[in-house]
N, C-alpha and C. Protein backbone atom coordinates (compact mmCIF):
# COMPACT_ATOMS: atom_id res chain seq x y z
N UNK A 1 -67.34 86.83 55.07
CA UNK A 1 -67.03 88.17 55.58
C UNK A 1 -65.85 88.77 54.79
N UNK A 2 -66.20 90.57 54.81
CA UNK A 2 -64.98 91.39 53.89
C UNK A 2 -64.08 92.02 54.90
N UNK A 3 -62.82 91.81 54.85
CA UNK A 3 -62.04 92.73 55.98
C UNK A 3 -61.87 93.82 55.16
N UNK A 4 -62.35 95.00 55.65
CA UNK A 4 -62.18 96.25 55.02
C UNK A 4 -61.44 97.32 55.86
N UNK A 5 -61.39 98.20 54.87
CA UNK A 5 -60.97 99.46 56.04
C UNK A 5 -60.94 100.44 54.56
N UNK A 6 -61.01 101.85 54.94
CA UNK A 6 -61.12 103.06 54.09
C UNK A 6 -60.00 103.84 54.23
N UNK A 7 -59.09 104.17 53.66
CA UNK A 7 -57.57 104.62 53.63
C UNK A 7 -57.57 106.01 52.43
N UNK A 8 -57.04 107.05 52.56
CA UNK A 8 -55.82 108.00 51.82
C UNK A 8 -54.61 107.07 51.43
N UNK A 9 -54.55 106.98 49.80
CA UNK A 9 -53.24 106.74 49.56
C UNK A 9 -52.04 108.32 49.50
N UNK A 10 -51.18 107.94 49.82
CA UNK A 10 -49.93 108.87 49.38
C UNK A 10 -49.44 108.94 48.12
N UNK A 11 -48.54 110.64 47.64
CA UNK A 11 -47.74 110.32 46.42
C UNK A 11 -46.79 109.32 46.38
N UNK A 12 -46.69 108.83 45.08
CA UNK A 12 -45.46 107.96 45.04
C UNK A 12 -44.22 108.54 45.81
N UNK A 13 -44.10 109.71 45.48
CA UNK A 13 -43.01 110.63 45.75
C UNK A 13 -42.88 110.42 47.07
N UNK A 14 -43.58 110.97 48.00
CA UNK A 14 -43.96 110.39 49.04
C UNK A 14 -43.58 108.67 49.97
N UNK A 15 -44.25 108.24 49.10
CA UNK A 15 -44.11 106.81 49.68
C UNK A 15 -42.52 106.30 49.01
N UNK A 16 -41.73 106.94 48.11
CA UNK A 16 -40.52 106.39 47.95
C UNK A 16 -39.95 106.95 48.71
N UNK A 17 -39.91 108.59 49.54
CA UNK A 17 -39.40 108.86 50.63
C UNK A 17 -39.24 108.03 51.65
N UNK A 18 -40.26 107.26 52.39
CA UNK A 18 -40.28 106.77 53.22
C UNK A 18 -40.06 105.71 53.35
N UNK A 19 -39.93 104.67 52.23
CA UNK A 19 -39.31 103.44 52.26
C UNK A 19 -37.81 103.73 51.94
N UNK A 20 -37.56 104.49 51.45
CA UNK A 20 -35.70 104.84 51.83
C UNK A 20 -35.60 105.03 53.18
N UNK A 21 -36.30 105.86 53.93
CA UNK A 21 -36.35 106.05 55.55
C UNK A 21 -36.44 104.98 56.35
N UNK A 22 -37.14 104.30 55.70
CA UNK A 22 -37.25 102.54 56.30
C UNK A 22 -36.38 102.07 56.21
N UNK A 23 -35.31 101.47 55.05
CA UNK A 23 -34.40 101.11 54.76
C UNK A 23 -33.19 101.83 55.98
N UNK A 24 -33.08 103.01 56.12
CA UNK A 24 -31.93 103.78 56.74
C UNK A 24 -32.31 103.38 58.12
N UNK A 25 -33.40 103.35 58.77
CA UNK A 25 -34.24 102.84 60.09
C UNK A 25 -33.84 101.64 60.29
N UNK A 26 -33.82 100.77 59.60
CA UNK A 26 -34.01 99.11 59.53
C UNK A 26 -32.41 98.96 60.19
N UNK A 27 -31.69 99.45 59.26
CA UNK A 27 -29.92 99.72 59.62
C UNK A 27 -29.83 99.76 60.55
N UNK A 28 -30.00 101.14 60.88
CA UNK A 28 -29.25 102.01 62.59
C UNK A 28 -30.18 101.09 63.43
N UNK A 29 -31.55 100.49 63.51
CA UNK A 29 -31.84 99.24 64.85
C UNK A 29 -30.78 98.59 64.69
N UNK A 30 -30.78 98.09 63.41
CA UNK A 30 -29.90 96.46 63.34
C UNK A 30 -28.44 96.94 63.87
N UNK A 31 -27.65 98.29 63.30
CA UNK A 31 -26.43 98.48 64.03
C UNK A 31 -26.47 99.03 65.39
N UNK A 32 -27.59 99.47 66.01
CA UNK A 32 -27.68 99.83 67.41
C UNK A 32 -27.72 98.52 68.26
N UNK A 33 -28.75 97.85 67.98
CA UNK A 33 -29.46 96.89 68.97
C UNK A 33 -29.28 95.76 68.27
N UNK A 34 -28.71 95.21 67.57
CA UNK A 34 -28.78 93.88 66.79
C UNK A 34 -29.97 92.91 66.75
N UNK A 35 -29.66 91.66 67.13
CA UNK A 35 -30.62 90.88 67.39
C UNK A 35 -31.49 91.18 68.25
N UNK A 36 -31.73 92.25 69.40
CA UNK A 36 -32.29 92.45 70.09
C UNK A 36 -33.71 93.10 70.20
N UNK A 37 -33.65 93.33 68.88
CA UNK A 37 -35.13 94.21 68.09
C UNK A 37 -35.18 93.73 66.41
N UNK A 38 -36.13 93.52 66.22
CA UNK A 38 -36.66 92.96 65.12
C UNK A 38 -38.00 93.83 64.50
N UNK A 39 -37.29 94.52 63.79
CA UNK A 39 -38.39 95.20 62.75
C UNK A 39 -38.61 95.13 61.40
N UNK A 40 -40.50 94.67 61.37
CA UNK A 40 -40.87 94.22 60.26
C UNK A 40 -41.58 95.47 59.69
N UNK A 41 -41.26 95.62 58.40
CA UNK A 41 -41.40 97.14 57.93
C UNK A 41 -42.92 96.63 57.10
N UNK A 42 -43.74 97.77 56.82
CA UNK A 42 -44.52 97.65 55.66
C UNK A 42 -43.91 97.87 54.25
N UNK A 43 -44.35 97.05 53.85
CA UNK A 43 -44.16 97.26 52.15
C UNK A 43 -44.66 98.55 51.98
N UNK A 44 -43.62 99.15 50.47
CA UNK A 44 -44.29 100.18 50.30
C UNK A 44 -45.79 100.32 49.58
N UNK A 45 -45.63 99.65 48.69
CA UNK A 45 -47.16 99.41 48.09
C UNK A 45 -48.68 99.67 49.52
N UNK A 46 -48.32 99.03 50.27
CA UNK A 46 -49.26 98.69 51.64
C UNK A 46 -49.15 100.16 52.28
N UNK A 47 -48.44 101.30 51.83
CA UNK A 47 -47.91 102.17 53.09
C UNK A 47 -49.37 102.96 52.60
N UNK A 48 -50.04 104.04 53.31
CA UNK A 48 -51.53 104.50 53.30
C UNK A 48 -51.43 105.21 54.71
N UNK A 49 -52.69 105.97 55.09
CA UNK A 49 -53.63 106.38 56.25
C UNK A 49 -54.89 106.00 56.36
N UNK A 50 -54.65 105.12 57.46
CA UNK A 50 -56.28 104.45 57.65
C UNK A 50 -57.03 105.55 58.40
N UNK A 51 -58.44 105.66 57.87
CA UNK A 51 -59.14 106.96 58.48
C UNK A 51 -60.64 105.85 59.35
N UNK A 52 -60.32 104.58 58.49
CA UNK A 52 -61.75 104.21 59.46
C UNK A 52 -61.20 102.16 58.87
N UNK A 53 -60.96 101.35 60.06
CA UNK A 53 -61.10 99.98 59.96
C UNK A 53 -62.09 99.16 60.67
N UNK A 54 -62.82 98.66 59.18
CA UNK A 54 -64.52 97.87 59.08
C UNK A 54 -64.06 96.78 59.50
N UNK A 55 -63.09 96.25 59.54
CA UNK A 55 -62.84 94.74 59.98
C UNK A 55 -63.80 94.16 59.24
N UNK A 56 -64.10 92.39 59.90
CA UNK A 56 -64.97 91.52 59.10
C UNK A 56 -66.37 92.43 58.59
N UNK A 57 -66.67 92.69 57.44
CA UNK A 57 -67.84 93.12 57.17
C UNK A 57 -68.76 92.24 56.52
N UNK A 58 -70.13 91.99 56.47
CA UNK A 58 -70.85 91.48 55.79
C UNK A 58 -71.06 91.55 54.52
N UNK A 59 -70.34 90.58 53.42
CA UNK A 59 -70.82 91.29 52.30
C UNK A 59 -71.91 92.15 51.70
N UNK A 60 -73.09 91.77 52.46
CA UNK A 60 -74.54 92.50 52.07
C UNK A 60 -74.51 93.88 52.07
N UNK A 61 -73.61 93.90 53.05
CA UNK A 61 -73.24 95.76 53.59
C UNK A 61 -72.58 96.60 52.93
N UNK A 62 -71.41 95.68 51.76
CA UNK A 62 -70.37 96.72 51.44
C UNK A 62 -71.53 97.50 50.31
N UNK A 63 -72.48 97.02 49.50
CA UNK A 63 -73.12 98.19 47.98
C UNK A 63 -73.55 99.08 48.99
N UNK A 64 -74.31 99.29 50.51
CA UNK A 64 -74.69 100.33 51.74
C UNK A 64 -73.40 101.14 51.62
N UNK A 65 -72.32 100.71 51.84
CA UNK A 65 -70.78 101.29 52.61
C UNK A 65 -70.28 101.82 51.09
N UNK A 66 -70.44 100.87 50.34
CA UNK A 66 -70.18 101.95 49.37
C UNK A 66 -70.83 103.21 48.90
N UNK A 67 -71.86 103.42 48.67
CA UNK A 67 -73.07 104.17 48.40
C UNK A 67 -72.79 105.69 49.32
N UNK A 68 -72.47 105.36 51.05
CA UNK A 68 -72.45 106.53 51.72
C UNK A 68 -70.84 107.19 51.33
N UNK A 69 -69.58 106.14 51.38
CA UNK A 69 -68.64 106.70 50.87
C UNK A 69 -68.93 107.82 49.38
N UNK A 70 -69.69 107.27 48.85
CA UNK A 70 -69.61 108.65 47.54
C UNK A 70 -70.35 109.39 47.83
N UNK A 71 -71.28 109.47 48.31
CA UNK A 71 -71.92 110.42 49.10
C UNK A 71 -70.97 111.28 49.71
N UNK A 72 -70.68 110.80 50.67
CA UNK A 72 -69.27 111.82 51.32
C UNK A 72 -68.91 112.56 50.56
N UNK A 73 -67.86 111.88 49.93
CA UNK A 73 -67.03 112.22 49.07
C UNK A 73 -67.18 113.35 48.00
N UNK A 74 -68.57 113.14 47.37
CA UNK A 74 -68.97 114.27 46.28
C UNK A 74 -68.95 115.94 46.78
N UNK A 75 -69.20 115.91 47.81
CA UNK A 75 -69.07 117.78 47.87
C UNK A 75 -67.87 118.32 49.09
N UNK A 76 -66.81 117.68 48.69
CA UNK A 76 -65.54 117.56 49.00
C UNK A 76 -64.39 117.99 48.25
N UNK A 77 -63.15 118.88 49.10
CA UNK A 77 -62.68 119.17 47.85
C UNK A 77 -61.30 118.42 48.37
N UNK A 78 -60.14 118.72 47.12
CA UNK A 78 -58.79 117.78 47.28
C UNK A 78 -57.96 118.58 47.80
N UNK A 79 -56.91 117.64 48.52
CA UNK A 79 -56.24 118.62 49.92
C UNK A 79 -55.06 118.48 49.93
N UNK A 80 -54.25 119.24 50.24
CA UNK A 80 -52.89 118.48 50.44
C UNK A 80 -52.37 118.31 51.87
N UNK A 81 -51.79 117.27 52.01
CA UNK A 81 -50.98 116.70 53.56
C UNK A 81 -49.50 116.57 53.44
N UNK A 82 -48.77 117.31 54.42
CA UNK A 82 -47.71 116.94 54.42
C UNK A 82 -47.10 115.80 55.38
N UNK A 83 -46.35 114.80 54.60
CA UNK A 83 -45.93 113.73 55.74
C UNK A 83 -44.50 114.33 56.07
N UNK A 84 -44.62 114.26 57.69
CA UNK A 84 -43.29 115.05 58.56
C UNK A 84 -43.33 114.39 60.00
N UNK A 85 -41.94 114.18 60.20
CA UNK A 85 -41.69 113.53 61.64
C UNK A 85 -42.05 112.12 61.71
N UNK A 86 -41.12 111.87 62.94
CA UNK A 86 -41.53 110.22 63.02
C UNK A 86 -41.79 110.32 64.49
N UNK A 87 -42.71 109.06 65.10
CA UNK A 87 -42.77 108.82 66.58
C UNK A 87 -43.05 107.09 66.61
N UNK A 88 -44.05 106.82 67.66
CA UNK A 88 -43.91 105.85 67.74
C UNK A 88 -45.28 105.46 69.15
N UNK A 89 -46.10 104.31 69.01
CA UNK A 89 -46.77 103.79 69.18
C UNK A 89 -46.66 102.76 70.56
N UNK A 90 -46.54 103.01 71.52
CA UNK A 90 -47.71 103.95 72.79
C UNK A 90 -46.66 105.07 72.66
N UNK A 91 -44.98 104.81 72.54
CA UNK A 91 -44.30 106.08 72.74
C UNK A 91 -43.21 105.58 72.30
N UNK A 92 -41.72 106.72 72.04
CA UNK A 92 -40.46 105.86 71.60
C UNK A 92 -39.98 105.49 72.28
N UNK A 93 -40.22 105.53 74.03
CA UNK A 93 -39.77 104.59 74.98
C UNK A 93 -39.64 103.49 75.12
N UNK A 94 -40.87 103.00 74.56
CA UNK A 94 -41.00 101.55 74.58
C UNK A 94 -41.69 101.70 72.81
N UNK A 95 -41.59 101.96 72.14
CA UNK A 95 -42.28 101.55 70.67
C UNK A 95 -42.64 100.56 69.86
N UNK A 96 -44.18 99.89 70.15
CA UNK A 96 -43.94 98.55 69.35
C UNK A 96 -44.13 98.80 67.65
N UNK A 97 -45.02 100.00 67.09
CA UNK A 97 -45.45 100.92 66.15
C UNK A 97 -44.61 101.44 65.67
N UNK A 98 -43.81 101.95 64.77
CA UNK A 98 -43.18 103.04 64.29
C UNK A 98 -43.73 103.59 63.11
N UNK A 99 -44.33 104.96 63.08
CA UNK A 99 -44.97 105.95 62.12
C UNK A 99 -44.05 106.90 61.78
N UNK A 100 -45.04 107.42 60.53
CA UNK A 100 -44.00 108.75 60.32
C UNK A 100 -45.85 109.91 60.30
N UNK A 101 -45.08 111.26 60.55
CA UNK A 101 -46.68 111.83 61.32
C UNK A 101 -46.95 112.63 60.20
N UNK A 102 -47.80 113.74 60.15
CA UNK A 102 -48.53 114.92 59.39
C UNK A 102 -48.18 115.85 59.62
N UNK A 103 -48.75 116.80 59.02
CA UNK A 103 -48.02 118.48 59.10
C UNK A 103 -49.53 118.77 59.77
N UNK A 104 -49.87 119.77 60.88
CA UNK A 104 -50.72 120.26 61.50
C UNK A 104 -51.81 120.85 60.89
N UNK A 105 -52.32 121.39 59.57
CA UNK A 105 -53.06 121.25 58.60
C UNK A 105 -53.73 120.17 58.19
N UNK A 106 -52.86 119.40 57.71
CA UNK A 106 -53.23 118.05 56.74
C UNK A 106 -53.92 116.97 57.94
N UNK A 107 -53.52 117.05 59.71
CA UNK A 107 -53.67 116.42 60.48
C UNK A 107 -55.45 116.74 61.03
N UNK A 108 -56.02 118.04 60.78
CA UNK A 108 -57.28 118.70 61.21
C UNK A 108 -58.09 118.22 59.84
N UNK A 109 -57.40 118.28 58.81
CA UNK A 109 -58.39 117.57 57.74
C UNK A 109 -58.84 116.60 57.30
N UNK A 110 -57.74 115.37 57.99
CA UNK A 110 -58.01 114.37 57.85
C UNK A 110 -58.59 113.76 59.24
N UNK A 111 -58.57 114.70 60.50
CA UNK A 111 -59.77 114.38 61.36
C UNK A 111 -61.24 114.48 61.15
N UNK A 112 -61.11 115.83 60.67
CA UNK A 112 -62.33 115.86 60.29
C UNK A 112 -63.01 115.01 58.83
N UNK A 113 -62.32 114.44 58.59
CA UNK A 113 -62.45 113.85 57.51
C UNK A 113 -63.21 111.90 58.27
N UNK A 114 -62.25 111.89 58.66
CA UNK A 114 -62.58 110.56 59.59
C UNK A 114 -63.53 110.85 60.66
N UNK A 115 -64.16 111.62 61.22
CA UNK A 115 -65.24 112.24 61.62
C UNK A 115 -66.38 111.54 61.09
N UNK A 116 -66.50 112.26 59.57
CA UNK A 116 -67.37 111.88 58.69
C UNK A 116 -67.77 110.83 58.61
N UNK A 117 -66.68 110.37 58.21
CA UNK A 117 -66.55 108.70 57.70
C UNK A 117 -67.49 107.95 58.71
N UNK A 118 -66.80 108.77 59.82
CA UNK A 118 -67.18 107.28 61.14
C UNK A 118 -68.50 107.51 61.36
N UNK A 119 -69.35 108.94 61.47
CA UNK A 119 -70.63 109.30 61.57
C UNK A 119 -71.24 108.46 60.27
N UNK A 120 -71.25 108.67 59.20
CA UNK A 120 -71.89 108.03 57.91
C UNK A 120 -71.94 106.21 58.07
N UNK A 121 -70.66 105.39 58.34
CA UNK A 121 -70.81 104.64 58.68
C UNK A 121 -71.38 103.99 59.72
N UNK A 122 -71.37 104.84 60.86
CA UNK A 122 -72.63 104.52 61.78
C UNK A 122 -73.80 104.42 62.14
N UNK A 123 -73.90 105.21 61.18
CA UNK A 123 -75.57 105.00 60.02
C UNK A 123 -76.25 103.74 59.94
N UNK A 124 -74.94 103.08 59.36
CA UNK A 124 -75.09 101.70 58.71
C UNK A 124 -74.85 100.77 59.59
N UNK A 125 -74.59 100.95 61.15
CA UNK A 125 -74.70 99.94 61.83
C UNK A 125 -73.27 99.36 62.27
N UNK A 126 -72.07 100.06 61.76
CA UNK A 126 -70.79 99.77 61.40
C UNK A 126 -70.33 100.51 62.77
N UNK A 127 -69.97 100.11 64.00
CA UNK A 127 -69.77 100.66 65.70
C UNK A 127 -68.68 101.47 65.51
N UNK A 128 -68.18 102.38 66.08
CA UNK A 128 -68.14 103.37 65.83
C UNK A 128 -66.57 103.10 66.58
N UNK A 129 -64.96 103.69 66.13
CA UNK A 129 -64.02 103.49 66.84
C UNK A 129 -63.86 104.17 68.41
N UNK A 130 -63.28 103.10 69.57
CA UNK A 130 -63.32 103.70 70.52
C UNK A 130 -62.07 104.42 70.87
N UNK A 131 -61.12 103.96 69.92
CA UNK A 131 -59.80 105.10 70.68
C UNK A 131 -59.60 106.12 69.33
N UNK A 132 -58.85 107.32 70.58
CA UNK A 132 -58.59 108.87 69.39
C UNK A 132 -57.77 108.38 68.01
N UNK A 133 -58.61 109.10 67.40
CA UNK A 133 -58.08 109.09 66.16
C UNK A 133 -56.87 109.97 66.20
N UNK A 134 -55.78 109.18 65.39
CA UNK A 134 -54.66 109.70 65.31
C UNK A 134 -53.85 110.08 64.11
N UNK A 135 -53.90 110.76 63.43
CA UNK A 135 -53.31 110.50 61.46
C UNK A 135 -52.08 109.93 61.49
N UNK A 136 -51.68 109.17 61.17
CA UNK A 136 -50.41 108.54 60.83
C UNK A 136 -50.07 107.60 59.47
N UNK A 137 -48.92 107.00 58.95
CA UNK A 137 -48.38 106.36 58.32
C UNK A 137 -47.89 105.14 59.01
N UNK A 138 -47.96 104.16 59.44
CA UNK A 138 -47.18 103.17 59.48
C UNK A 138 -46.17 102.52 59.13
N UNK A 139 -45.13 102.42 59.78
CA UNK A 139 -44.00 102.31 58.89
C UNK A 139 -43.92 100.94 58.93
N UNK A 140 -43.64 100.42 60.56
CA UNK A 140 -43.15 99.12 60.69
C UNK A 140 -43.79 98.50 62.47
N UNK A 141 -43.54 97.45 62.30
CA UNK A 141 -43.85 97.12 63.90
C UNK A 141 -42.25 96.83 64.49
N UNK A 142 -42.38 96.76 65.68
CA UNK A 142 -41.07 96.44 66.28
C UNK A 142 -41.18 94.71 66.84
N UNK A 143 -40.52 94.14 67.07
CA UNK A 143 -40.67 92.76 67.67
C UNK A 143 -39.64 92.34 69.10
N UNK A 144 -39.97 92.18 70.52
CA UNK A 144 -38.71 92.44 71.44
C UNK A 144 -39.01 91.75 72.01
N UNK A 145 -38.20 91.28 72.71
CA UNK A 145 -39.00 90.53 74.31
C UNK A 145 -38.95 91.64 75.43
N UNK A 146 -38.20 92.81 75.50
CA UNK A 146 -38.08 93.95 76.07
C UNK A 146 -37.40 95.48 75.15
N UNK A 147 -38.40 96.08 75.00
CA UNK A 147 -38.47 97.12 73.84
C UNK A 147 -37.34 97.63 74.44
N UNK A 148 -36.31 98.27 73.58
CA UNK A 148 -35.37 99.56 74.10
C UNK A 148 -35.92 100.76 73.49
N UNK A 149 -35.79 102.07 74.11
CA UNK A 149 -35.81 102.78 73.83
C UNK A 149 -35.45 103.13 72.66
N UNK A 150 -36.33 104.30 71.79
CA UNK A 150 -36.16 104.78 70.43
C UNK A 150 -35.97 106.35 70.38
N UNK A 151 -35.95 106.78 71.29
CA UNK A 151 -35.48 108.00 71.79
C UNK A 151 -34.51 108.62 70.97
N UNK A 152 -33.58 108.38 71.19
CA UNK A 152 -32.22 108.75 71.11
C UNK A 152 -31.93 108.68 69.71
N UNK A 153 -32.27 107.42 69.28
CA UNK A 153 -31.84 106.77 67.65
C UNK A 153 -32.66 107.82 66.84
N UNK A 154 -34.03 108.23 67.18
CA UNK A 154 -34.64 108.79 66.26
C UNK A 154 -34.86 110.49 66.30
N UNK A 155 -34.57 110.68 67.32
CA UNK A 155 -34.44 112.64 67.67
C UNK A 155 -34.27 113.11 66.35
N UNK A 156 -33.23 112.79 65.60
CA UNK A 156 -32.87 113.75 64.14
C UNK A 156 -33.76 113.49 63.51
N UNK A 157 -34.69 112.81 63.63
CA UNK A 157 -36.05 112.63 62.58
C UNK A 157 -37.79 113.10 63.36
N UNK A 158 -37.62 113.83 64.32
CA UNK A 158 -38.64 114.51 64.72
C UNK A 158 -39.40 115.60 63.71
N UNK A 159 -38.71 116.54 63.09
CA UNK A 159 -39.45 117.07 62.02
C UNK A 159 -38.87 117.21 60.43
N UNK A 160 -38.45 116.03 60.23
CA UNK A 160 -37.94 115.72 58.85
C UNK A 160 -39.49 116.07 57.92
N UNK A 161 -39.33 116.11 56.66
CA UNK A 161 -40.40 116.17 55.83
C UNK A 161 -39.76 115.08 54.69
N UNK A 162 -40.93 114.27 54.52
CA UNK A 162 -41.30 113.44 53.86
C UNK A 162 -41.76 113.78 52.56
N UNK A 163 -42.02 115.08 52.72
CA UNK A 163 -42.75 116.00 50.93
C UNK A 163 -44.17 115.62 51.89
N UNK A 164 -45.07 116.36 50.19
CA UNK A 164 -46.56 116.80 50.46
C UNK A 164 -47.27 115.73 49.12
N UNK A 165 -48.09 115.36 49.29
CA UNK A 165 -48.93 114.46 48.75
C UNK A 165 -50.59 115.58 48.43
N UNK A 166 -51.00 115.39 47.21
CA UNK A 166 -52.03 116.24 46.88
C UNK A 166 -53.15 114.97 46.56
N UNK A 167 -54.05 115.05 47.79
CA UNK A 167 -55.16 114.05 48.29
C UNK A 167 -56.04 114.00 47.10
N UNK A 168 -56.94 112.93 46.73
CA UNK A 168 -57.65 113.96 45.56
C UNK A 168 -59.11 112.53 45.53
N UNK A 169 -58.49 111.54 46.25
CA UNK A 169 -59.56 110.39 46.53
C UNK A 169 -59.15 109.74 47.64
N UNK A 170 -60.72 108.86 48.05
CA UNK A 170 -60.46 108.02 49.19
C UNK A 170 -60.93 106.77 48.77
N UNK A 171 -60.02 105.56 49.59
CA UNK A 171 -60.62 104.52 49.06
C UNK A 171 -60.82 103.38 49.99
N UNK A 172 -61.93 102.37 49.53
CA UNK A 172 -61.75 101.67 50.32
C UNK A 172 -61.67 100.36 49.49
N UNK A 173 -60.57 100.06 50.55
CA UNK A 173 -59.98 98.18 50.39
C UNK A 173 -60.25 97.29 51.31
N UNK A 174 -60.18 96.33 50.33
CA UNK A 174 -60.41 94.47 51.38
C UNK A 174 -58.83 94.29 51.48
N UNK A 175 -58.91 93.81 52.88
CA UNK A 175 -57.43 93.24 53.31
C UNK A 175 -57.46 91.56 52.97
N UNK A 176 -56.53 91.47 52.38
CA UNK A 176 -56.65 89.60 52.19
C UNK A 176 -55.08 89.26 53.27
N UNK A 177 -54.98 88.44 54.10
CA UNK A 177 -54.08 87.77 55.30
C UNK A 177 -53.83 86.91 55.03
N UNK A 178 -52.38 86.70 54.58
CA UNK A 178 -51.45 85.69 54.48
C UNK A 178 -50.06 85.26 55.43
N UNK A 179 -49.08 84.42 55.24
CA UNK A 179 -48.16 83.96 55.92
C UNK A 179 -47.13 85.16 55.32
N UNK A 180 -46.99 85.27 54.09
CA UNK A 180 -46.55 86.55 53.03
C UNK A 180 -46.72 87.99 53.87
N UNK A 181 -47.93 88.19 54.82
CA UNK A 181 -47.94 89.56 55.19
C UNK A 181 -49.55 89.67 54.20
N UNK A 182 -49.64 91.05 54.64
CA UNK A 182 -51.22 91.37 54.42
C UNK A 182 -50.74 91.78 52.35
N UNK A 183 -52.31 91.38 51.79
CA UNK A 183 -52.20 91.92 50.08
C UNK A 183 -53.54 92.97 50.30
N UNK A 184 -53.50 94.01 49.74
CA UNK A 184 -54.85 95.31 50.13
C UNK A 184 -55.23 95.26 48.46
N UNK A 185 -56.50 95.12 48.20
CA UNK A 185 -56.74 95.14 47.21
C UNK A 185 -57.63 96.17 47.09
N UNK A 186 -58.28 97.07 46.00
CA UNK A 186 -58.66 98.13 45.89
C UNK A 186 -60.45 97.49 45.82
N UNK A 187 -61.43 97.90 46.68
CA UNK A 187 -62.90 97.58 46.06
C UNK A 187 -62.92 98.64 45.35
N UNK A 188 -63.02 100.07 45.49
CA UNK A 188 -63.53 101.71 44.86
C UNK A 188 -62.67 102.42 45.29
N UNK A 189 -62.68 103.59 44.37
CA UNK A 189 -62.41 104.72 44.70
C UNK A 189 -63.12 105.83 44.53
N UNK A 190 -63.17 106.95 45.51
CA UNK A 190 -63.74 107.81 45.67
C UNK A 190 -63.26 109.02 45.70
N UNK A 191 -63.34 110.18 44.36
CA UNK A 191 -62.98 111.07 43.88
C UNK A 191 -63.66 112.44 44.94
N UNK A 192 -62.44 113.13 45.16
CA UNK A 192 -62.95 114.26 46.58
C UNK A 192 -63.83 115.13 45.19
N UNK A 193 -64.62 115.97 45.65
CA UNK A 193 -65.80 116.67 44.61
C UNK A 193 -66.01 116.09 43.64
N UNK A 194 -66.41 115.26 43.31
CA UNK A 194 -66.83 114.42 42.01
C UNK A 194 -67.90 114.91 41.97
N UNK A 195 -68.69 115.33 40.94
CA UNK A 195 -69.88 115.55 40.43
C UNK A 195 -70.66 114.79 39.83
């Protein structure tokens, strides 16, 4: 079996924003709450928007899964998203998730975008996600035996901008799982209007 999933990468520009933001994040827990919260950040390399996760797939399936991805993809055009704001995963009350979010544009396109995805792949037999789709970045997970609140620490970063990233392919990767943390390796990429 292939652990897959189909992701938007970000600009570099972009993703070096936000691992400085990580870095400045990582701090103010550690000088707020010390030992008391433990956050494991994503690498930046790993940082992305998952629009659809295949989990274990059958190899037989991915030349199918690939095939409808370019399909998609070909009469599509390239978009831009802005990454802005941070929240947090069920909420910053208790946050085990920490994201950074979309600009309200870039957030309707990449629904409808994952729409697609998930209809085309369901085609193929690939079940279909049961909770709302949400656009985000992943920054980091939190680790607690009782979450504190993130409220407070993070207010000044409700509508920060991260810059704008100009979309222009989608791709999908195999996740390989290690003791190291996850390695995403690239199967294809898929060029938005390719002809």
């Amino acid at each position: 079996m292939r652990r897959l999933f189909v992701a938007i990468e970000l600009s570099i520009a972009v993703v070096e924003r936000l691992a400085l933001f990580q870095a400045e994040l990582e701090r103010r827990i550690d000088e707020t709450f010390g030992d008391e919260v433990r956050l494991r950040l994503v690498d930046a390399p790993n940082i992305h928007i998952t629009l659809k996760f295949l989990g274990d797939t059958d190899p037989a399936l991915v030349p199918m899964i690939q095939e409808a991805l370019a399909g998609l993809c070909e009469p599509l055009f390239p978009f831009e998203v802005e990454c802005r704001g941070v929240g947090g995963f069920p909420d910053l009350s208790r946050p085990r998730i920490l994201w950074a979010g979309l600009d309200e544009k870039g957030t309707e396109v990449l629904e409808l975008l994952q729409r697609t995805v998930e209809r085309d792949l369901h085609e193929l037999g690939i079940e279909k996600e049961r909770r709302p789709f949400y656009p985000h970045v992943t920054l980091g997970r939190t680790k607690s035996r009782r979450l504190p609140s993130l409220e407070e620490l993070l207010q000044d970063y409700e509508q920060v901008s991260f810059g704008e990233s100009f979309i222009k392919e989608m791709v999908l990767f195999e996740s390989h799982l290690s003791h190291e943390g996850p390695r995403y390796e690239v199967v294809e990429r898929y060029f938005l209007g390719r002809s």
